[in-house]
Protein backbone atom coordinates (compact mmCIF):
# COMPACT_ATOMS: atom_id res chain seq x y z
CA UNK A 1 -78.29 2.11 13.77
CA UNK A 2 -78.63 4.80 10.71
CA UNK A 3 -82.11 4.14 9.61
CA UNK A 4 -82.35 5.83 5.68
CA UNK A 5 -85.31 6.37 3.61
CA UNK A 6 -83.19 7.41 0.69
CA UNK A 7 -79.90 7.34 -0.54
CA UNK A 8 -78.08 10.58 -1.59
CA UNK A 9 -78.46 9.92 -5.02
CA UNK A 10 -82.12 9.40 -5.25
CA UNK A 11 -82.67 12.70 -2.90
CA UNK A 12 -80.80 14.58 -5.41
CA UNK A 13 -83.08 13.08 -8.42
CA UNK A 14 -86.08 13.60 -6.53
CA UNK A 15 -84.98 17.41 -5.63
CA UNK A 16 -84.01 18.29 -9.12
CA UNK A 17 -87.75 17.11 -10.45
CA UNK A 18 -89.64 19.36 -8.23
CA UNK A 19 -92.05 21.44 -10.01
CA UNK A 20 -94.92 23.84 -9.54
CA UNK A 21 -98.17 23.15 -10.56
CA UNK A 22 -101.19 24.76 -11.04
CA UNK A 23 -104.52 24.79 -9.17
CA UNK A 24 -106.04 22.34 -11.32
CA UNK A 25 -103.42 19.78 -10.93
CA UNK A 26 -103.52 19.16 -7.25
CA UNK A 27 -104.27 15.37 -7.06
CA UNK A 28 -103.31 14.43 -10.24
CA UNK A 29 -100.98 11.42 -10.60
CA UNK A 30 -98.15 13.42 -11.03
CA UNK A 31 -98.88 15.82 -8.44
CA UNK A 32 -99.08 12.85 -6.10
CA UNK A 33 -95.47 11.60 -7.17
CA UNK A 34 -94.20 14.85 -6.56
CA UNK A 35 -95.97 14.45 -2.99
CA UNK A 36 -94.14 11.01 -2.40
CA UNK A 37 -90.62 12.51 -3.20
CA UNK A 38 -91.12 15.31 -0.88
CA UNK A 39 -92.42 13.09 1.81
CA UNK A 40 -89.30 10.97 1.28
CA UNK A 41 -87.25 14.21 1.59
CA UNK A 42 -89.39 15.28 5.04
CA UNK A 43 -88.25 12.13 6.42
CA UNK A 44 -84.29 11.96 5.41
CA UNK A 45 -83.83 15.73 6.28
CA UNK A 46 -85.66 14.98 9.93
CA UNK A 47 -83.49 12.06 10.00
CA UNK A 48 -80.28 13.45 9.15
CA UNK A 49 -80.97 16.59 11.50
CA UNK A 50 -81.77 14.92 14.73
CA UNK A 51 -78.47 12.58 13.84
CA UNK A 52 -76.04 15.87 12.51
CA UNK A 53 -75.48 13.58 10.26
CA UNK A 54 -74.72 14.78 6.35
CA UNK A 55 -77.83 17.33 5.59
CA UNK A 56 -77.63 16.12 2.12
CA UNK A 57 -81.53 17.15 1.78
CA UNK A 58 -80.32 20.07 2.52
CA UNK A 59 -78.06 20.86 0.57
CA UNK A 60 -79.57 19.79 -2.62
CA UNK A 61 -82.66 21.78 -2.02
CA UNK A 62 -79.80 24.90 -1.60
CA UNK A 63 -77.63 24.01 -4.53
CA UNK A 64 -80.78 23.13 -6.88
CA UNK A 65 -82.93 26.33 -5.47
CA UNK A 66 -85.75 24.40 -5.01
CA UNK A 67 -86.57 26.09 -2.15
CA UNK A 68 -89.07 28.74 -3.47
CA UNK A 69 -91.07 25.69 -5.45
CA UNK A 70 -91.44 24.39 -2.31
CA UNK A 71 -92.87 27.92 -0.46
CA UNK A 72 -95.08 27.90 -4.06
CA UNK A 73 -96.25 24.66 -3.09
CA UNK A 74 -97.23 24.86 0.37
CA UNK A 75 -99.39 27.72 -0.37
CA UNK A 76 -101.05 26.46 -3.51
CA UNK A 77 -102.49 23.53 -0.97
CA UNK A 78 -103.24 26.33 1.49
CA UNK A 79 -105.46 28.10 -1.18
CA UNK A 80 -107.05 24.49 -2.64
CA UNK A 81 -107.78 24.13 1.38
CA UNK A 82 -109.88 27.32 1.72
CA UNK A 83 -111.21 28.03 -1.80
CA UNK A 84 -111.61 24.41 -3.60
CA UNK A 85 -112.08 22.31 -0.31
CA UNK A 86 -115.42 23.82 0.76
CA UNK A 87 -117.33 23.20 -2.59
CA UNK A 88 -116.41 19.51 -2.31
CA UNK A 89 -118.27 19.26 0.95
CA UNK A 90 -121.25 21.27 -0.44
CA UNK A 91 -121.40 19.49 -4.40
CA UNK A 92 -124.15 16.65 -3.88
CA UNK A 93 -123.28 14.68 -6.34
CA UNK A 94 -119.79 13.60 -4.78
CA UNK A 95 -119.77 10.53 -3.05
CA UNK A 96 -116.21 9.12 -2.83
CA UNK A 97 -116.02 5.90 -1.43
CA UNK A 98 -112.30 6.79 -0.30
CA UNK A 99 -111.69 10.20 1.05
CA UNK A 100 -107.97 9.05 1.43
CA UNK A 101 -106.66 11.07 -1.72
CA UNK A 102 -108.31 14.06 -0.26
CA UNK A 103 -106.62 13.38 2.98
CA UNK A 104 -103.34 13.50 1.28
CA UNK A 105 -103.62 16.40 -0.28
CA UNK A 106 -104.66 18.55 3.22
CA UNK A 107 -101.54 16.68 4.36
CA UNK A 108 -99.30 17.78 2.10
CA UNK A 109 -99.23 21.63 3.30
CA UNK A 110 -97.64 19.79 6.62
CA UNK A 111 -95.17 18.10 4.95
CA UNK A 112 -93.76 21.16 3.01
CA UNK A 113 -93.87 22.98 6.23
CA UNK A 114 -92.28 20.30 8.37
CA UNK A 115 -89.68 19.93 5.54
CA UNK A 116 -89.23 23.56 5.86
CA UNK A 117 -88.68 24.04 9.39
CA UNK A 118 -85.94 21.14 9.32
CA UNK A 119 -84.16 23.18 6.69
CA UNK A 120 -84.62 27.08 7.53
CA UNK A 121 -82.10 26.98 10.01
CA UNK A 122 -79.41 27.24 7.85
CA UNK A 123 -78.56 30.44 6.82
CA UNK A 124 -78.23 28.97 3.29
CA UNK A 125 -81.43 28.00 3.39
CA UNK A 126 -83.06 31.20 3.81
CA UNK A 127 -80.47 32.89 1.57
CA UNK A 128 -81.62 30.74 -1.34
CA UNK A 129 -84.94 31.04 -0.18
CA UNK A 130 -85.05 34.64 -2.12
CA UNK A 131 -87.79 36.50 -3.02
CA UNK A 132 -90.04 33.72 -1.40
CA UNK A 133 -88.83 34.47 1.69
CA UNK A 134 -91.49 37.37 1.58
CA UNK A 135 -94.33 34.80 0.67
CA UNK A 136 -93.18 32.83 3.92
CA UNK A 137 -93.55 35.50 5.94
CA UNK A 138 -97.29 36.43 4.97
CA UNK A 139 -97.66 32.74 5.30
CA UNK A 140 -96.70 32.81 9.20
CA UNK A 141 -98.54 36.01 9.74
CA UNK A 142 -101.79 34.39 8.66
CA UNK A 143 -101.09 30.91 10.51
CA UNK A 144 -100.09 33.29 13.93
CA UNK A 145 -103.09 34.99 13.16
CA UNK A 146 -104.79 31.77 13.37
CA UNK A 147 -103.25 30.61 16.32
CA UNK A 148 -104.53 33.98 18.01
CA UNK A 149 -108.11 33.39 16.64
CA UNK A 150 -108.14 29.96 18.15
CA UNK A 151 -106.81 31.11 21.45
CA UNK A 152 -109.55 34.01 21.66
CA UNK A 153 -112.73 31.43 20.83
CA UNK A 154 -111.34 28.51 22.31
CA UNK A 155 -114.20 26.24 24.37
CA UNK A 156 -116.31 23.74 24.49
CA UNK A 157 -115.80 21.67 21.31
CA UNK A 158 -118.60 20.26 19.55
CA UNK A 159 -116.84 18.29 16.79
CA UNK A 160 -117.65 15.58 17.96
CA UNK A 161 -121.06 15.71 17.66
CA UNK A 162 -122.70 14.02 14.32
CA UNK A 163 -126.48 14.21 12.84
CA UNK A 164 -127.61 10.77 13.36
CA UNK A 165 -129.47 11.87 10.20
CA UNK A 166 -125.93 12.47 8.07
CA UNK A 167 -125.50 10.15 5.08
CA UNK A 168 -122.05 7.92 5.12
CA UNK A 169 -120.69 10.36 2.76
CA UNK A 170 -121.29 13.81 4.69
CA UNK A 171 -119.44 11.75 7.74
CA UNK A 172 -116.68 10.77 5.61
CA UNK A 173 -116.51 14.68 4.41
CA UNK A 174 -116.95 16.16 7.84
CA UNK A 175 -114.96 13.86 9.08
CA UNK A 176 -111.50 15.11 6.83
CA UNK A 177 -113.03 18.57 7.82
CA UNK A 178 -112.09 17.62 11.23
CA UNK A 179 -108.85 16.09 10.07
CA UNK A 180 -107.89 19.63 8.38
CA UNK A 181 -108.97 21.82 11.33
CA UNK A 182 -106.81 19.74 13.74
CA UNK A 183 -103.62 19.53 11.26
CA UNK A 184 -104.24 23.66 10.75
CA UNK A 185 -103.13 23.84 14.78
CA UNK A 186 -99.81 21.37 13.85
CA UNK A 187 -99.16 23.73 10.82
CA UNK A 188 -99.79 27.08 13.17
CA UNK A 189 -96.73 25.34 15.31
CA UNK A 190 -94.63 24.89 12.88
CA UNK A 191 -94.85 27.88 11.14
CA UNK A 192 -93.91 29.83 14.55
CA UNK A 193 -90.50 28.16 14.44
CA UNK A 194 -90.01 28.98 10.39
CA UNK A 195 -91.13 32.83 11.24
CA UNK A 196 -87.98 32.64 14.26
CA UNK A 197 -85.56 30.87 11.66
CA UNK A 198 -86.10 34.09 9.11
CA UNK A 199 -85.44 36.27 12.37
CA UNK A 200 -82.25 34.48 12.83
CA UNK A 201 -80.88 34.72 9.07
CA UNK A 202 -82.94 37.75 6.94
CA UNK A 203 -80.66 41.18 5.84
CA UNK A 204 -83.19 42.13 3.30
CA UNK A 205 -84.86 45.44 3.78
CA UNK A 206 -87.80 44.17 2.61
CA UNK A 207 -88.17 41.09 4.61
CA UNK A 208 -87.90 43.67 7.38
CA UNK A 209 -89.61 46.06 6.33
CA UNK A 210 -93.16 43.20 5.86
CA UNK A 211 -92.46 41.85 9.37
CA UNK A 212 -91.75 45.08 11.47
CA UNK A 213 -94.38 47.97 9.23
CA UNK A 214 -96.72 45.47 7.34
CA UNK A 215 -97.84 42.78 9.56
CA UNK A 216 -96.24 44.20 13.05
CA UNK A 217 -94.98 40.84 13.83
CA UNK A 218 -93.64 42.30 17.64
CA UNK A 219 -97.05 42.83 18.64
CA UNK A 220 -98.41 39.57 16.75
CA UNK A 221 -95.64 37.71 19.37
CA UNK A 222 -96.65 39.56 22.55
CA UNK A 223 -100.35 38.10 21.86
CA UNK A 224 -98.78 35.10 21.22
CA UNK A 225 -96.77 35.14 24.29
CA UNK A 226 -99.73 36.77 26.54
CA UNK A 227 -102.64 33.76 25.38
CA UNK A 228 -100.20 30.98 24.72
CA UNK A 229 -102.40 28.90 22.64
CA UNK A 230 -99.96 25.42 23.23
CA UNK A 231 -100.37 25.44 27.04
CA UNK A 232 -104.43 25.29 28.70
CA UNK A 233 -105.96 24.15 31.85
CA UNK A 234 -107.99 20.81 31.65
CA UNK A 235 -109.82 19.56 34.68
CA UNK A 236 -107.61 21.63 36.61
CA UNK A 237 -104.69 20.19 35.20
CA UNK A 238 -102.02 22.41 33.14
CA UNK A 239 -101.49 20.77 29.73
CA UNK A 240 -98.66 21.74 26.98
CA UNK A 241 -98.65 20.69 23.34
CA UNK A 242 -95.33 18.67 23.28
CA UNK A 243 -94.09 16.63 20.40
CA UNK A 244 -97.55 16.41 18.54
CA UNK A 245 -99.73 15.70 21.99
CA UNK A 246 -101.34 17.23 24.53
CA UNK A 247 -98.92 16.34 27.85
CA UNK A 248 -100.02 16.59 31.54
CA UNK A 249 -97.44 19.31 32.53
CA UNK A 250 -96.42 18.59 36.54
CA UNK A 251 -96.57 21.29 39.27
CA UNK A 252 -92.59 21.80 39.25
CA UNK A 253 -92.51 21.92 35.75
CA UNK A 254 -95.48 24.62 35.10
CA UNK A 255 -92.56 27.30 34.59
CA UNK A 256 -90.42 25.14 32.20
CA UNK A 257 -90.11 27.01 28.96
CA UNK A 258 -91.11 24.82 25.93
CA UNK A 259 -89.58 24.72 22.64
CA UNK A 260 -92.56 27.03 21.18
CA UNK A 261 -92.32 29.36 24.16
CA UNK A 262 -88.38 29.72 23.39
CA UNK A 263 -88.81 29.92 19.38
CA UNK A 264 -91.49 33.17 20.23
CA UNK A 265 -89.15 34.51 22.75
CA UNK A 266 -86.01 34.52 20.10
CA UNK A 267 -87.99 35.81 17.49
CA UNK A 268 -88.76 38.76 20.05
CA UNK A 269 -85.34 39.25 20.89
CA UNK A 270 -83.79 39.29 17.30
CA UNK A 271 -86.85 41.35 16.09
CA UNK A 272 -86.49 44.07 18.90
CA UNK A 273 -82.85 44.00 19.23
CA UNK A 274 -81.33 43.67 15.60
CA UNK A 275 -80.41 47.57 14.13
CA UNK A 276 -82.02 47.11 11.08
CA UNK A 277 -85.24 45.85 12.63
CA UNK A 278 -85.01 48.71 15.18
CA UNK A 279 -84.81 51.32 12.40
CA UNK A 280 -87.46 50.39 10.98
CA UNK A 281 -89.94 50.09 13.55
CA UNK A 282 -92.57 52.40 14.96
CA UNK A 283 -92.13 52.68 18.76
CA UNK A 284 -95.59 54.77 19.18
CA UNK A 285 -97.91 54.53 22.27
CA UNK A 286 -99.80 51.28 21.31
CA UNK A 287 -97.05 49.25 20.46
CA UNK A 288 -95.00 50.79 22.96
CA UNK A 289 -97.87 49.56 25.52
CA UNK A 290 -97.96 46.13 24.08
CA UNK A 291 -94.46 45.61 24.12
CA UNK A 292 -93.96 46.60 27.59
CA UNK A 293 -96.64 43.80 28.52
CA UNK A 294 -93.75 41.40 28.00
CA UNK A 295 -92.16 42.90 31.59
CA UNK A 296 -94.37 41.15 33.49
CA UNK A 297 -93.93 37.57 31.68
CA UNK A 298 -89.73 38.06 32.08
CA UNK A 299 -89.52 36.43 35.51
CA UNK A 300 -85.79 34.79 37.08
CA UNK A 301 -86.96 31.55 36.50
CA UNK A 302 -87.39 32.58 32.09
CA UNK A 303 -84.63 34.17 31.83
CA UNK A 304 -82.67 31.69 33.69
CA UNK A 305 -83.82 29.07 30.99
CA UNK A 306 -82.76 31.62 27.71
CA UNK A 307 -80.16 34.28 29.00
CA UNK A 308 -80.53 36.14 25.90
CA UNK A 309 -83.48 37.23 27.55
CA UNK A 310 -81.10 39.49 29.77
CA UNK A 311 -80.40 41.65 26.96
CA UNK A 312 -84.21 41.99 26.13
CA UNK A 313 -85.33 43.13 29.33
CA UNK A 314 -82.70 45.56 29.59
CA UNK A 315 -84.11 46.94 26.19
CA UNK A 316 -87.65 47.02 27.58
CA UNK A 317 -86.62 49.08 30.83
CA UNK A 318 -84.85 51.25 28.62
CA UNK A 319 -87.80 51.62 26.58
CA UNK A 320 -90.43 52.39 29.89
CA UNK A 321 -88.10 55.98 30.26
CA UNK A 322 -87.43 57.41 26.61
CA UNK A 323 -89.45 57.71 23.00
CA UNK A 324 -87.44 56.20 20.58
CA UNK A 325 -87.69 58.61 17.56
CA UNK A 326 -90.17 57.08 14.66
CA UNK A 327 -88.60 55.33 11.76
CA UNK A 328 -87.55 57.77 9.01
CA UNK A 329 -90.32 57.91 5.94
CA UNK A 330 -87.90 57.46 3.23
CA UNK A 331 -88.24 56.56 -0.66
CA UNK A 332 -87.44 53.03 -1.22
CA UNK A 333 -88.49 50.02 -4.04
CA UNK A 334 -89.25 47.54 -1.79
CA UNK A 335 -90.19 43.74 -3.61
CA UNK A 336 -93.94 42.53 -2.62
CA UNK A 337 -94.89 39.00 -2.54
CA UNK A 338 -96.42 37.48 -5.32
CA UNK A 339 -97.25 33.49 -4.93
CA UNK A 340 -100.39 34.25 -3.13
CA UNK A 341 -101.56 37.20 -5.27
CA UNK A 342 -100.74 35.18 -8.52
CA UNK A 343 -102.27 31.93 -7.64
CA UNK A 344 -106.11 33.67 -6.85
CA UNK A 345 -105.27 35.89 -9.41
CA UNK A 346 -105.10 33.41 -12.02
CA UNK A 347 -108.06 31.01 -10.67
CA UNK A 348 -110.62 34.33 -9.42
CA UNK A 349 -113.95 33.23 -10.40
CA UNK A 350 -112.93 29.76 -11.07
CA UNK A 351 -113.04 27.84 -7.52
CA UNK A 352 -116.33 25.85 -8.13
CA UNK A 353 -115.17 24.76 -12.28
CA UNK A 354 -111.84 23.42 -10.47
CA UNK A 355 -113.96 21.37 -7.81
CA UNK A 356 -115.82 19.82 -10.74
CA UNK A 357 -113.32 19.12 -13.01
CA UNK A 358 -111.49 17.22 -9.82
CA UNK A 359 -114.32 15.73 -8.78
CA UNK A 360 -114.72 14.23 -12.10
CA UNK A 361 -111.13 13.19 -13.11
CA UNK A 362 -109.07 13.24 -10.16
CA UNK A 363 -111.23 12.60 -7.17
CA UNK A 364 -112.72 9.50 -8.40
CA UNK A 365 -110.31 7.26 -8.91
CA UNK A 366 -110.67 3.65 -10.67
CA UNK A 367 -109.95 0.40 -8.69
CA UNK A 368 -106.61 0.17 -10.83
CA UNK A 369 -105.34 3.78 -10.02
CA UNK A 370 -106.72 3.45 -6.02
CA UNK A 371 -104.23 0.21 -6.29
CA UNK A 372 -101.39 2.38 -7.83
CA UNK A 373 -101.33 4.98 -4.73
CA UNK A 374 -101.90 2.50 -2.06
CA UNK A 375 -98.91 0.48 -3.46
CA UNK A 376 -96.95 4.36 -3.69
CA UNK A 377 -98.18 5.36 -0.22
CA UNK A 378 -97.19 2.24 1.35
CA UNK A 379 -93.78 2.59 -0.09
CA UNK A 380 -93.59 5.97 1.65
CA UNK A 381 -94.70 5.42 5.14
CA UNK A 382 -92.58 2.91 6.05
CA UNK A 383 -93.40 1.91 9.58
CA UNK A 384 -89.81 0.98 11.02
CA UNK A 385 -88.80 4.28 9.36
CA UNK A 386 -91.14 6.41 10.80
CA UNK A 387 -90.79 4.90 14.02
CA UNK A 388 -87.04 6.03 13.80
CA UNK A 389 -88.46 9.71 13.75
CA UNK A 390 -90.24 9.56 16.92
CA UNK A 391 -88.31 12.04 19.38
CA UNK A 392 -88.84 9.50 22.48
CA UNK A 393 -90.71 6.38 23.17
CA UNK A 394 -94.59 6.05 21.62
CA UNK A 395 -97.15 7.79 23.29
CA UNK A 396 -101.02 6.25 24.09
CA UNK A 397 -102.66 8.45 22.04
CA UNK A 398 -105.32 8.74 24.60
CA UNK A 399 -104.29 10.15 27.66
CA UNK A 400 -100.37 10.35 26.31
CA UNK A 401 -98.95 8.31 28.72
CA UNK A 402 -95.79 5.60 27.18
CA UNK A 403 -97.32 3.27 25.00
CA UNK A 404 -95.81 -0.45 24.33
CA UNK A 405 -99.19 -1.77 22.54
CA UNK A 406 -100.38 -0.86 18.87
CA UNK A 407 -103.67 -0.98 16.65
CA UNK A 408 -103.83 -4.80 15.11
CA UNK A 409 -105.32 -3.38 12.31
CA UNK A 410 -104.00 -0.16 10.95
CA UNK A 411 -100.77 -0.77 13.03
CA UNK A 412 -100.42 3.37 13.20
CA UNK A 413 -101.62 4.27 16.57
CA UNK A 414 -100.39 3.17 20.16
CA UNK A 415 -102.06 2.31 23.39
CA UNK A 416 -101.39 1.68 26.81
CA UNK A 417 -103.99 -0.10 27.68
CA UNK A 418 -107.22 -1.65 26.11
CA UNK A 419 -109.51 0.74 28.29
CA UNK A 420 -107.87 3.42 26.14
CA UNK A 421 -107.98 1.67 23.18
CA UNK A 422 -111.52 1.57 23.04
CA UNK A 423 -112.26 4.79 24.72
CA UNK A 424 -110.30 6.12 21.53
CA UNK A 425 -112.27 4.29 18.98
CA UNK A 426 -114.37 6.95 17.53
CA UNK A 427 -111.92 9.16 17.04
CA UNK A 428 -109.35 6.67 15.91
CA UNK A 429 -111.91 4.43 13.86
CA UNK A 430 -111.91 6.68 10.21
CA UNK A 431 -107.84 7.05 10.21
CA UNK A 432 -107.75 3.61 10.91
CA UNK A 433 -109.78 2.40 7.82
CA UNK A 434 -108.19 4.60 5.62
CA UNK A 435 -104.84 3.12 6.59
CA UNK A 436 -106.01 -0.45 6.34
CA UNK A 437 -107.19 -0.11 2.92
CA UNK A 438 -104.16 0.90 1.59
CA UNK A 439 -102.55 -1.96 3.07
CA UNK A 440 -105.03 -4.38 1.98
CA UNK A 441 -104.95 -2.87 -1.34
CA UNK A 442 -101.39 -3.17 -1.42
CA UNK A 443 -100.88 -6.48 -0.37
CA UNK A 444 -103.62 -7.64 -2.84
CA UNK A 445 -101.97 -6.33 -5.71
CA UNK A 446 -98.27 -7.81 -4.64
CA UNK A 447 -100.40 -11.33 -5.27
């Protein structure tokens, strides 16, 4: 059965509305409508990819060149998240009663970047993408860099421990502070896969030129490959991050490549292997060394998984015996990126005014507006719909095993079992208010 969330002709009116905004419009009511079109579009792209059925999200993104409002987008959230963000959890005179618009907003840097992923590999995609391609690619540097940061302090967590002293409303703050840190790992992920989709497509000499000179991408994917932040060791059990979850990874399968691994391991290969990449590249002694690490990770049993890999060691033994000669210094007007630069540019000096202003008239919402969004949102997450996206069967999501049993109230998480149910609670208890006061608020307004 072909499960849609829109038809052609609404994707194409939602595409050609898409808009930038500024800083001080995130949350506003039309910045949220915008947010519900492009979480419509998420879903009928995912749809229509994992179906190869008509990509007419696609292709209207392509034909309309939305795709650089979209890269504009995702990092105006990304900036709201690090400079706006913080001063809401420090002002003490906010004290929402529903952090669920705040939620949405974090959230919406994973749509675009889920959306984005679907689309990016096309070749059309990234060839429409433009100058904003560049942008993109300082976007996955910073979320690889990320990645690495988490890998190197990773340990005992302590999130989940609260001040019995903390008011309702710090808990409800450091509470979406949790919500943010974990989606930042999801984002991390998907970014990975965008950076290997440029690898596939990009000609431009400056695309190039950022990845190979400016952020040494080769040597950001050897860490990658060398800590592997989506695979750890958990009461002596091997774990992978798989489809959104942690999954218990058996003995026999400890050496199956994952779709991460592979994405890192492509990005390598066209990276090292493409001319234009080559030429551009400094072979010296420290990335020489780091490169070279990857010998000892290209086992029979990899390579037997991605043959393409063949060709790649092959480079790297060549690599052990000569010095390839360092890339020419020549004259050339290379474009820059400019959507981060601009956007704390324009707003330098003017984080903590924003927070105030949003606080006052876009964070505190009246009973008639909360009823508004909760009637929109519903609209959007459409259970039987989303359900349709799920890559297998639902997982418990406690200990990840196949789930048949969901949350009476919220009706958004499943469970094997009631021991797990309950054992979940406190993590699962905020997410499920939030999304039962939407629906209550819905349904209450449909009367």
């Amino acid at each position: 059965m072909n499960t849609s969330v829109i038809l052609p002709v609404e994707a194409e009116g939602f595409v050609q509305s898409l808009e930038t905004f500024s800083l001080k419009e995130v949350g506003s009511e039309r910045w949220f409508r915008q947010h519900a079109y492009i979480e419509k579009l998420n879903m009928q792209a995912i749809i229509n990819a994992s179906s190869m059925h008509d990509e007419f999200v696609k292709e209207f993104l392509v034909s309309y060149e939305k795709i650089p409002v979209l890269v504009h987008e995702m990092i105006l959230v990304e900036i709201w998240k690090h400079k706006v963000f913080p001063i809401f959890c420090q002002l003490e005179d906010f004290n929402p009663k529903n952090t669920f618009n705040l939620y949405m907003v974090i959230h919406h840097e994973a749509t675009i970047i889920n959306l984005l992923e679907t689309i990016m590999y096309h070749k059309d995609s990234c060839e429409t993408a433009g100058d904003s391609v560049l942008d993109l690619v300082d976007y996955c540097h910073r979320k690889l860099t990320l990645l690495l940061g988490r890998a190197a302090k990773e340990g005992p967590t302590t999130r989940d421990q609260h001040d019995p002293k903390a008011t309702a409303t710090t808990n409800l703050m450091t509470e979406l502070q949790m919500q943010s840190a974990a989606q930042e790992f999801e984002i991390s992920l998907k970014a990975v896969s965008v950076l290997r989709f440029i690898t596939d497509h990009t000609e431009s000499i400056s695309v190039i030129n950022r990845m190979m000179c400016t952020h040494n991408m080769p040597c950001v994917l050897v860490q990658l490959i060398d800590c592997c932040p989506w695979s750890r060791c958990k009461d002596g059990e091997v774990e992978k991050y798989i489809d959104g979850r942690w999954q218990k990874i058996t003995a026999e399968h400890h050496l199956t490549m994952t779709k991460l691994d592979g994405q890192v391991w492509i990005s390598l290969h066209n990276l090292l292997l493409k001319e234009d990449c080559q030429r551009k590249y400094d072979f010296n002694s420290y990335n020489k060394n780091q490169l070279l690490k990857l010998r000892g990770f290209m086992t029979e049993v990899l390579i037997d998984q991605l043959p393409n890999l063949l060709e790649l060691q092959r480079f790297l033994a060549h690599l052990t015996i000569t010095d390839p000669t360092p890339p020419k210094k020549e004259l050339i007007l290379e474009q820059m990126p400019e959507i981060w630069n601009y956007i704390v540019r324009e707003n330098s000096g003017k984080w903590k005014a924003i927070a105030k202003y949003q606080v006052k008239e876009t964070f505190s919402p009246s009973e008639n507006e909360l009823k508004l969004q909760a009637e929109r949102l519903n609209q959007v997450y459409n259970l039987d719909v989303m359900e349709s996206l799920l890559p297998e069967k639902p997982k418990c999501g406690c200990c990840g095993k196949e789930a048949a049993k969901r949350c009476s109230r919220c009706q958004g998480e499943w469970y094997c079992h009631r021991k797990c149910q309950v054992k979940h609670w406190s993590k699962h208890k905020r997410a499920c208010q939030l999304m039962t006061e939407v629906k209550e608020k819905t349904d209450g307004s449909a009367r």
